[in-house]
N, C-alpha and C. Protein backbone atom coordinates (compact mmCIF):
# COMPACT_ATOMS: atom_id res chain seq x y z
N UNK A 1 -62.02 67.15 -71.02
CA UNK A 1 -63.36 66.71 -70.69
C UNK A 1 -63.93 67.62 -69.60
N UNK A 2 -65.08 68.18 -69.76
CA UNK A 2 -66.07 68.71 -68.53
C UNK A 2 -66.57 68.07 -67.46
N UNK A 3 -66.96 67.93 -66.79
CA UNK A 3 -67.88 67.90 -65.67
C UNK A 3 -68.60 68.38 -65.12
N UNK A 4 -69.96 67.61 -65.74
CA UNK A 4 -70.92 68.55 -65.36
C UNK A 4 -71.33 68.22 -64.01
N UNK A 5 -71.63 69.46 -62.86
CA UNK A 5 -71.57 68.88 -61.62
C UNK A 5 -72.93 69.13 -61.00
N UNK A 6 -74.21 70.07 -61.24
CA UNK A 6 -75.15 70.46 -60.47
C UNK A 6 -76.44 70.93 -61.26
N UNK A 7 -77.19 70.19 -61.35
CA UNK A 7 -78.39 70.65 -62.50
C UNK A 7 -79.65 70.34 -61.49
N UNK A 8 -80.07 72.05 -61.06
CA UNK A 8 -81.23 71.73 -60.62
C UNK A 8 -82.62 72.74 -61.00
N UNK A 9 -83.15 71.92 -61.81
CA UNK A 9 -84.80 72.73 -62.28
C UNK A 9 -85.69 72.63 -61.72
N UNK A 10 -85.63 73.36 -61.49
CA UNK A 10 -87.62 73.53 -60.20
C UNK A 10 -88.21 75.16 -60.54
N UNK A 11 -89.44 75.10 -60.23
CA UNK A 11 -90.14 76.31 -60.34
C UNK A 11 -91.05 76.14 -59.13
N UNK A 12 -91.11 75.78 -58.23
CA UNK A 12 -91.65 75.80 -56.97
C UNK A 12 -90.97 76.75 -56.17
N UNK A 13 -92.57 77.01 -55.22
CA UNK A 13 -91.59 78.26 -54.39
C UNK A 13 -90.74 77.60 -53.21
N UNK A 14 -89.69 78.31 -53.05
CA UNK A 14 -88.86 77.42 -52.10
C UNK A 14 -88.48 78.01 -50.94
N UNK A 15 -89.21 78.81 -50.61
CA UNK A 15 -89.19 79.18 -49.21
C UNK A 15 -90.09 78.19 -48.01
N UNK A 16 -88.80 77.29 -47.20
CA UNK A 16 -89.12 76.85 -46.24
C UNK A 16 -90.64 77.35 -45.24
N UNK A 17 -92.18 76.38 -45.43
CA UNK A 17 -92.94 77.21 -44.55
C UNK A 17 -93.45 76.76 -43.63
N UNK A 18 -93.02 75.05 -43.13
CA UNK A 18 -93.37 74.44 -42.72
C UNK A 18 -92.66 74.16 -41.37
N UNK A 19 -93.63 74.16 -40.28
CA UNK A 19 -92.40 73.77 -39.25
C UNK A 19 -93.24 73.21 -38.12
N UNK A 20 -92.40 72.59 -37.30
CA UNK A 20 -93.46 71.38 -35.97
C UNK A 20 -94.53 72.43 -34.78
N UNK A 21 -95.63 71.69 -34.74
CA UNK A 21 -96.29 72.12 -34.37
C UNK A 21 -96.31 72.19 -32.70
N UNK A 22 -95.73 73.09 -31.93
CA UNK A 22 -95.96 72.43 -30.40
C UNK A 22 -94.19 73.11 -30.20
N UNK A 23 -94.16 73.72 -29.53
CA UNK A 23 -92.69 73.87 -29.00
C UNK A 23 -91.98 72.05 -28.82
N UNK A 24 -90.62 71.86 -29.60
CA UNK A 24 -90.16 70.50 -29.55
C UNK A 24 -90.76 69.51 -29.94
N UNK A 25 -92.17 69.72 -30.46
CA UNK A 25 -92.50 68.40 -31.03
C UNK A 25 -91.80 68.37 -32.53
N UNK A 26 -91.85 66.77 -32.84
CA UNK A 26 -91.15 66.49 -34.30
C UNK A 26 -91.95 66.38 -35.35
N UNK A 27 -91.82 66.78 -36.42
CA UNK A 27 -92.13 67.52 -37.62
C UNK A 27 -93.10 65.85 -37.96
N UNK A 28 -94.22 65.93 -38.15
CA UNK A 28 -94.71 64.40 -38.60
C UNK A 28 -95.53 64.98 -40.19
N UNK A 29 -95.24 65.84 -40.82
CA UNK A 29 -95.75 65.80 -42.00
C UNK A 29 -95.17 64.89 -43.16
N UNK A 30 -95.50 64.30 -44.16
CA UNK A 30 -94.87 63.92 -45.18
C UNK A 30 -94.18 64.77 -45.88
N UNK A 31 -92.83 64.70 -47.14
CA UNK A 31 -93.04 65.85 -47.60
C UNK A 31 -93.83 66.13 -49.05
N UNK A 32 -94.52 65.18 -49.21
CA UNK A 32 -95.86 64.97 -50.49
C UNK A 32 -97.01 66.10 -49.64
N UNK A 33 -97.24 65.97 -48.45
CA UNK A 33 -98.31 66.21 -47.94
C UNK A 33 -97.63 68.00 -47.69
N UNK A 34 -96.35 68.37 -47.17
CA UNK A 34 -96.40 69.85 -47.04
C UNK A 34 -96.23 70.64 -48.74
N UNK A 35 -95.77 69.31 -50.01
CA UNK A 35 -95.28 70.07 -51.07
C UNK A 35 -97.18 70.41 -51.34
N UNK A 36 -97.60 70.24 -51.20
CA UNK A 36 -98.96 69.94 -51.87
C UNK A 36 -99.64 71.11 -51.02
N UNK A 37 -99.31 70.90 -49.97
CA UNK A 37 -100.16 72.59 -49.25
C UNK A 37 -99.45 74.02 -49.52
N UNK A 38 -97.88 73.63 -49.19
CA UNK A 38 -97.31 74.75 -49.59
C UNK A 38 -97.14 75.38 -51.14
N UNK A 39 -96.51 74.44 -52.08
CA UNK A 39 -96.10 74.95 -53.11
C UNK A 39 -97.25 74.61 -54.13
N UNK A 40 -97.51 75.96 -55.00
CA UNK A 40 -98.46 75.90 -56.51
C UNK A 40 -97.65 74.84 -57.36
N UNK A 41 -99.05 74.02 -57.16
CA UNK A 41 -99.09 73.10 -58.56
C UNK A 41 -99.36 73.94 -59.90
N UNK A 42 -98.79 72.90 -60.74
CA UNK A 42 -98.49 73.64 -62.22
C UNK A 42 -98.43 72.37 -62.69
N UNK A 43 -98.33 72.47 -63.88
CA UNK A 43 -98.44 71.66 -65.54
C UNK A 43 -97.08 72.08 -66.02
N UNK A 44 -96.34 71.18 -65.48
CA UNK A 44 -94.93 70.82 -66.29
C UNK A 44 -94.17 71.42 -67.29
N UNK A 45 -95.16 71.06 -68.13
CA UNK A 45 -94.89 71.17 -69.88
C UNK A 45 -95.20 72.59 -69.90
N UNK A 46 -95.78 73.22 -69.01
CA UNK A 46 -96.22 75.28 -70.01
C UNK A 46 -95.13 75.54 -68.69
N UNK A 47 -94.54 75.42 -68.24
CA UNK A 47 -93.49 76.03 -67.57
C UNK A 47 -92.57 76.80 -67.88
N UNK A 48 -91.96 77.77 -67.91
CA UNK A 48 -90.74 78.14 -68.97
C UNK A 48 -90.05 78.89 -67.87
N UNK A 49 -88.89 79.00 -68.36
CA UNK A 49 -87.80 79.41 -67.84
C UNK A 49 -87.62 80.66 -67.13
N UNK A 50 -89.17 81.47 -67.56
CA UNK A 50 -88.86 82.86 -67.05
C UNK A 50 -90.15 82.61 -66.02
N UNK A 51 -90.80 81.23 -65.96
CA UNK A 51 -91.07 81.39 -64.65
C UNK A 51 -90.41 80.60 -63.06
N UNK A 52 -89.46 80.41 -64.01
CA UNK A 52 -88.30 79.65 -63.12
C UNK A 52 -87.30 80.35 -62.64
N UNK A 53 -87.12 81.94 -63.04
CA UNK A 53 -86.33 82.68 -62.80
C UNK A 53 -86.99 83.44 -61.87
N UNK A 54 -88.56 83.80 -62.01
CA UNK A 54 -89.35 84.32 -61.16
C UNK A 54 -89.50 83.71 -59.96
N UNK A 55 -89.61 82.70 -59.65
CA UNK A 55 -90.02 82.12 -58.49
C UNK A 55 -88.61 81.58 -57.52
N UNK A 56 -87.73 81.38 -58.48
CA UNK A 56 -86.48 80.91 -57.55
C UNK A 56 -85.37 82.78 -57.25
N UNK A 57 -86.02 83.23 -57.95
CA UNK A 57 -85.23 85.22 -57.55
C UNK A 57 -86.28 85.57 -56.54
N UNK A 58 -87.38 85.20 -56.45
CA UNK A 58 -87.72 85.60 -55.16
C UNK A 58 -87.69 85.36 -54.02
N UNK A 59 -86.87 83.82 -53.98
CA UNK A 59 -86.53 83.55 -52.37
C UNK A 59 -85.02 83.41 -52.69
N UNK A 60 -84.49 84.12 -53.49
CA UNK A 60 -82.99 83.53 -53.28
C UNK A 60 -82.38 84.22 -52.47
N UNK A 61 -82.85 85.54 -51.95
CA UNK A 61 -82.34 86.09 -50.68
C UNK A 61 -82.90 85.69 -49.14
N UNK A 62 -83.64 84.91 -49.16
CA UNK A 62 -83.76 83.98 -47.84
C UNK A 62 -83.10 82.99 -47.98
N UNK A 63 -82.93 82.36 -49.02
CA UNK A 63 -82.15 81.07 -49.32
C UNK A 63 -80.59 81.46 -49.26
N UNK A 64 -79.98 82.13 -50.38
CA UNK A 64 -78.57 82.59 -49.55
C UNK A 64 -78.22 82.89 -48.31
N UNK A 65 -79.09 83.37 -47.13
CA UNK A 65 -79.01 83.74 -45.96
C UNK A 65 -78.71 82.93 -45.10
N UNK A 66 -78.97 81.42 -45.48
CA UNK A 66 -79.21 80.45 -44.96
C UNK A 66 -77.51 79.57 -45.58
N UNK A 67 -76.91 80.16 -46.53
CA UNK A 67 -75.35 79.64 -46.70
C UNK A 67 -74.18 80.75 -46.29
N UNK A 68 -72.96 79.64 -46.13
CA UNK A 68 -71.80 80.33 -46.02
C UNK A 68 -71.23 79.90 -47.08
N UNK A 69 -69.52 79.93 -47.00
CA UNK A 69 -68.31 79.91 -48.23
C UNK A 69 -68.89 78.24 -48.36
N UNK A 70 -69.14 77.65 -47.55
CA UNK A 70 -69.50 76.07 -48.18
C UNK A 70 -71.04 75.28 -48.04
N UNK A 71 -72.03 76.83 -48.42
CA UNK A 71 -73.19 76.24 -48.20
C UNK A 71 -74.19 75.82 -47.22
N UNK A 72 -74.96 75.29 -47.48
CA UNK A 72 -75.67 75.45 -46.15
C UNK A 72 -75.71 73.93 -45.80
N UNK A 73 -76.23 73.92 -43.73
CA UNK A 73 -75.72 72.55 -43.27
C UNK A 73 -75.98 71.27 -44.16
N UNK A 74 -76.83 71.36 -45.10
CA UNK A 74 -77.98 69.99 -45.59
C UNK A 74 -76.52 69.79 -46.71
N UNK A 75 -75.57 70.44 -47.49
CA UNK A 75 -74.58 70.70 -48.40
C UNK A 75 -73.46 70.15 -47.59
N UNK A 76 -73.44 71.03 -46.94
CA UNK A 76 -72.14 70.72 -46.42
C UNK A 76 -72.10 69.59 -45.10
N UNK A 77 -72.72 68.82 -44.52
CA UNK A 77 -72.62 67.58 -43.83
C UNK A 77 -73.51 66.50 -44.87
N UNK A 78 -73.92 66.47 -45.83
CA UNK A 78 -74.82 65.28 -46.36
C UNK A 78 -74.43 65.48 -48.19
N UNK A 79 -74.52 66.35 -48.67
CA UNK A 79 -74.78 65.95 -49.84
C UNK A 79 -73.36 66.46 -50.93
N UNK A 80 -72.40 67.60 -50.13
CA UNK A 80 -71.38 67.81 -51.05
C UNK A 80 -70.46 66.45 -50.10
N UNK A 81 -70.27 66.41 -49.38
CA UNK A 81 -68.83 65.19 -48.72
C UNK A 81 -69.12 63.89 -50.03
N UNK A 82 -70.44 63.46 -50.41
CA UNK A 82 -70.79 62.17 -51.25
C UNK A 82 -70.23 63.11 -52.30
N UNK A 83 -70.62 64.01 -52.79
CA UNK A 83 -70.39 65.02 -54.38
C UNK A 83 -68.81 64.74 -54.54
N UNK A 84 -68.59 65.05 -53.79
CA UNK A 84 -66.87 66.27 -53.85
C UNK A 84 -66.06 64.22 -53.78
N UNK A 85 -66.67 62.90 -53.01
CA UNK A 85 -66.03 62.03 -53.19
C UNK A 85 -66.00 61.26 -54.50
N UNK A 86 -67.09 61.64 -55.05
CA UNK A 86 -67.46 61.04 -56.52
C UNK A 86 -66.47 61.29 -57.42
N UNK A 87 -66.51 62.86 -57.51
CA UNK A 87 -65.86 63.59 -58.28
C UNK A 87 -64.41 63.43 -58.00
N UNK A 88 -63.72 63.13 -56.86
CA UNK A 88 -62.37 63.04 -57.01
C UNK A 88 -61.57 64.55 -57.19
N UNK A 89 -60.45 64.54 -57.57
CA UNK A 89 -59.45 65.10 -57.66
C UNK A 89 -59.80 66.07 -58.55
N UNK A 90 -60.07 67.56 -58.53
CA UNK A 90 -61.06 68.48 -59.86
C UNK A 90 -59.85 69.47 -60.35
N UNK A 91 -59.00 69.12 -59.89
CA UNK A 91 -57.29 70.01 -59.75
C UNK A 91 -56.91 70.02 -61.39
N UNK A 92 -57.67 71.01 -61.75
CA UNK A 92 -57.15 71.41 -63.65
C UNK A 92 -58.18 70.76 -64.20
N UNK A 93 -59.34 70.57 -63.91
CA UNK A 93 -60.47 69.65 -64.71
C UNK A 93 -61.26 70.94 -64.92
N UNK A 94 -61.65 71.02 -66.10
CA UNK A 94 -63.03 72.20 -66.55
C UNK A 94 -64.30 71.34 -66.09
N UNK A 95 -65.03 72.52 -65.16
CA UNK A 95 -66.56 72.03 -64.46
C UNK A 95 -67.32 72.58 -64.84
N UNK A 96 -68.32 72.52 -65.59
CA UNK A 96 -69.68 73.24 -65.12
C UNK A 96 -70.87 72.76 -64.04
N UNK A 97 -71.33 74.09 -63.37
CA UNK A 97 -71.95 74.28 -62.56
C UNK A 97 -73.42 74.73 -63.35
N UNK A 98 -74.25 73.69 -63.52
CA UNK A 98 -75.35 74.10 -64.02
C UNK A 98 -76.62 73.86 -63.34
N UNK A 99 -76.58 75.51 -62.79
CA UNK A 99 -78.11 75.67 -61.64
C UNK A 99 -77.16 76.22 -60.55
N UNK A 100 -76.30 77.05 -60.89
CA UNK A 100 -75.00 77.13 -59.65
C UNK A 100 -75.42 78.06 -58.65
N UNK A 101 -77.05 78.70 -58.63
CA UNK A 101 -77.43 79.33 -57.72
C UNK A 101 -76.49 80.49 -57.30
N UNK A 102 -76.48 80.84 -56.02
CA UNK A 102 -75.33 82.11 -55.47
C UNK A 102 -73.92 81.97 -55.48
N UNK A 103 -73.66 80.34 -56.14
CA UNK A 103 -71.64 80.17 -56.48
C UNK A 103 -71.17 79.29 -55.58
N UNK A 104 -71.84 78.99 -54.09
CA UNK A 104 -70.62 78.35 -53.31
C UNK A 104 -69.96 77.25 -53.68
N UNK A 105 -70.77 76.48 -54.51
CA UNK A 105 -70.15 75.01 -55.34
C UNK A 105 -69.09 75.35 -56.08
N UNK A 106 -69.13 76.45 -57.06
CA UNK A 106 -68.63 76.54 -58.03
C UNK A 106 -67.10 77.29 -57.33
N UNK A 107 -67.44 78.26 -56.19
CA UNK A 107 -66.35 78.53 -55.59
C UNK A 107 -65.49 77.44 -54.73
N UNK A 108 -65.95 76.54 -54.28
CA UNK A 108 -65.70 75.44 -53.75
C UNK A 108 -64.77 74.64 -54.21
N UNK A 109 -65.64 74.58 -55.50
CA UNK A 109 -64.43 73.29 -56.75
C UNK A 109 -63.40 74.62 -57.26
N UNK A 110 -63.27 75.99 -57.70
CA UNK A 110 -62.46 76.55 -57.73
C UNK A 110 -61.22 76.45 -57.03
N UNK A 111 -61.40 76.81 -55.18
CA UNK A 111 -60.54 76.75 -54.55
C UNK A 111 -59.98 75.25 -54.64
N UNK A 112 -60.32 74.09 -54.95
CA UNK A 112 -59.86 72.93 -55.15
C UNK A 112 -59.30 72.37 -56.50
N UNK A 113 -58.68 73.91 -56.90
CA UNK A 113 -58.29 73.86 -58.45
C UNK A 113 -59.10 73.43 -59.55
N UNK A 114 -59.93 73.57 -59.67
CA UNK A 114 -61.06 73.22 -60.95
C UNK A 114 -61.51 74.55 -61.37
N UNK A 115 -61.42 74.70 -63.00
CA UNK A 115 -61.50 75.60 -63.39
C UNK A 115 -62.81 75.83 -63.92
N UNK A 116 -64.16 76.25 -63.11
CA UNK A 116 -65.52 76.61 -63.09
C UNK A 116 -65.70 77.43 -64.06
N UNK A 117 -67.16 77.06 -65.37
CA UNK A 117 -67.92 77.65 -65.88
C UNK A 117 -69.62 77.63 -65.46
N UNK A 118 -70.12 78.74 -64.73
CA UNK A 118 -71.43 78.42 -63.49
C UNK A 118 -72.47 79.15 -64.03
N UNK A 119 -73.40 78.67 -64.41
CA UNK A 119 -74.47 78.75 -65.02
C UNK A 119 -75.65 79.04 -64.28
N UNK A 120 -76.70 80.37 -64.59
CA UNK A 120 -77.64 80.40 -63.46
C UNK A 120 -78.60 80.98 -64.11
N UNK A 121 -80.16 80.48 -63.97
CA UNK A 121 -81.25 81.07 -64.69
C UNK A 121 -82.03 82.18 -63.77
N UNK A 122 -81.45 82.00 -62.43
CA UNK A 122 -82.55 83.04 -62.02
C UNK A 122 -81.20 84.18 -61.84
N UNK A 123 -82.39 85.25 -61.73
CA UNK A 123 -80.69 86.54 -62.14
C UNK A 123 -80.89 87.07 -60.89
N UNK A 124 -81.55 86.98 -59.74
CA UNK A 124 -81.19 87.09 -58.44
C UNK A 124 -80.07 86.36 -58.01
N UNK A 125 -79.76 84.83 -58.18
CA UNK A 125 -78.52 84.34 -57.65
C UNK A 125 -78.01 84.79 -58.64
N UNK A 126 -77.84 84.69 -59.70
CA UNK A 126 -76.86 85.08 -60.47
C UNK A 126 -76.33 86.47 -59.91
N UNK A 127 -76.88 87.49 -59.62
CA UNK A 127 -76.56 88.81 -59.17
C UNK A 127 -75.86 88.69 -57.42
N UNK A 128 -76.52 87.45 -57.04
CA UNK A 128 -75.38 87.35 -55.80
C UNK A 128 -73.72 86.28 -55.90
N UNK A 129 -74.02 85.49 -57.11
CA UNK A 129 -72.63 85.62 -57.50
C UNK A 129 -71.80 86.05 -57.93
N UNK A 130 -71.95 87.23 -58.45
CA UNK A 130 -71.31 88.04 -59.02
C UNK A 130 -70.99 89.33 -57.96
N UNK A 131 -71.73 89.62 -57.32
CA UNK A 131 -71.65 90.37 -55.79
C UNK A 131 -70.34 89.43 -54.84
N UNK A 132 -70.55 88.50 -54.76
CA UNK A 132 -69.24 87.04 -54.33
C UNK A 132 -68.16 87.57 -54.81
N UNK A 133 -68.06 86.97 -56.17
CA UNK A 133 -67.05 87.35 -57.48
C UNK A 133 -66.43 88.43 -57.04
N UNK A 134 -66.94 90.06 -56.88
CA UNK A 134 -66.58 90.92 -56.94
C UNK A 134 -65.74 90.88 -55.52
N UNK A 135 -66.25 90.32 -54.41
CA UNK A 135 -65.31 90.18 -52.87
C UNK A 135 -64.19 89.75 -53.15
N UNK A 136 -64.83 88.99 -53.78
CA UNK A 136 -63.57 87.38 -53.67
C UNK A 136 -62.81 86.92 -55.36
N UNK A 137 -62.64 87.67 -56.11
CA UNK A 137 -61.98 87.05 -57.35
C UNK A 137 -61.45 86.00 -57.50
N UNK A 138 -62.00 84.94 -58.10
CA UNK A 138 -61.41 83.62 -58.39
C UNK A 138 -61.26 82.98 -59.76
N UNK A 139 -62.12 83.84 -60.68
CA UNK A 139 -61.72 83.54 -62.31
C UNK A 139 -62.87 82.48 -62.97
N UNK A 140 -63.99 82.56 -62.22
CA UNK A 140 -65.00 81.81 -61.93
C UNK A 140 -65.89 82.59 -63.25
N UNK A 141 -66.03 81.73 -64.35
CA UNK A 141 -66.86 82.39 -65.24
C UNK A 141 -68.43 82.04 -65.14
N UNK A 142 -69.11 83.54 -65.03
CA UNK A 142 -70.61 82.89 -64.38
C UNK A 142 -71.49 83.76 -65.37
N UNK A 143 -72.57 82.78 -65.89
CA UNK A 143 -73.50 83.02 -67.31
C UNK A 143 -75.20 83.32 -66.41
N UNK A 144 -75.88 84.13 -66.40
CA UNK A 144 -77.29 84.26 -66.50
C UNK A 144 -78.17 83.43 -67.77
N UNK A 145 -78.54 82.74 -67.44
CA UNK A 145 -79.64 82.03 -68.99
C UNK A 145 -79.92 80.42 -68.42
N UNK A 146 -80.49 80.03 -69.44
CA UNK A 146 -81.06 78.47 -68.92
C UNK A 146 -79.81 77.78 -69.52
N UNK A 147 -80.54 76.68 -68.55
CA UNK A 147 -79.37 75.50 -68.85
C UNK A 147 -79.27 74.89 -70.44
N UNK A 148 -80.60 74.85 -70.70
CA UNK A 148 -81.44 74.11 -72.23
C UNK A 148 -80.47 74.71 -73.23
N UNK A 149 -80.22 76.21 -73.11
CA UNK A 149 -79.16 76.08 -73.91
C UNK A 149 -78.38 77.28 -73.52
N UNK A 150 -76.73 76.93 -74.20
CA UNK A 150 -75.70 77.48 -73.12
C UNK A 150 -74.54 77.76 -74.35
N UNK A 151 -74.62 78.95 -75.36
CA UNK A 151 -74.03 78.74 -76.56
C UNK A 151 -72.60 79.22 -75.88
N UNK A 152 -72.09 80.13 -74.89
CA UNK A 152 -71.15 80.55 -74.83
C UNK A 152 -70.25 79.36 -74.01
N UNK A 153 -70.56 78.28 -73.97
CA UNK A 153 -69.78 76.85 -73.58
C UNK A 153 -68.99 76.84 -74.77
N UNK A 154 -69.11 76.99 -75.93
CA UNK A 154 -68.30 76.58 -77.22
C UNK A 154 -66.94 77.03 -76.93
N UNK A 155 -66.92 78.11 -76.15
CA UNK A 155 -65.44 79.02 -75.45
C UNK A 155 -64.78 78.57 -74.52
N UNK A 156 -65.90 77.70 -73.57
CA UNK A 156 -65.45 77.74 -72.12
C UNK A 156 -64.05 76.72 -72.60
């Protein structure tokens, strides 16, 4: 059995642009109210994948900058400790990582014996996991293409 562990689709730009106004004052925006100033609205449905590759390859080198081997703080104190407890024991379990961005998940559940197939539509992260890969060899099989469909799973 697989496990599928990380599916995330967005085409918004995701470079952080928002920040408190006033040396030390606290951030009082909503985040309805900064998505709406910062990021282009769009129509859902005409979206496609190659503009999802466009917009998330262009900040994925500010966005990687912002992780280490386990991600960045919002990952690694809040949202993988709940992940990684769900999931249990991944020691010989086949995972996919779908939306696996620059790898650290997928390297993550690797080093915790799970044998990762990591999936990535924008080919900027994809090109920094594989830049990873090449440091660090872990056997981590990692695909460029959308999630929607993923024919070389029939192998994994």
């Amino acid at each position: 059995m697989t496990i599928v562990v990380a599916a995330v689709i967005s085409v918004g730009n995701v470079t952080p642009r928002w920040r408190p106004r006033g040396a030390g004052s606290p951030l009082k925006r909503s985040w309805r109210a900064t998505r709406a100033k910062h990021l282009p609205a769009a129509d859902i449905d005409a979206l496609t994948d190659e503009d999802s590759d466009r917009n998330w390859s262009a900040n994925a080198d500010i966005w990687d900058a912002g992780y280490d081997e386990c991600g960045d703080d919002n990952r690694k104190y809040y949202s993988d400790p709940v992940l990684l407890a769900f999931l249990g024991d991944v020691a010989g379990r086949r995972v996919l990582d779908a939306g696996s961005g620059g790898g650290y998940l997928a390297r993550l559940l690797t080093w915790r014996g799970a044998r990762v197939v990591a999936v990535e539509n924008a080919r900027r992260f994809y090109e920094l996991a594989l830049a990873q890969q090449e440091r660090e060899p872990l056997g981590i099989r990692f695909h460029h293409g959308s999630i929607a469909l993923m024919p070389y799973l029939v192998k994994a």
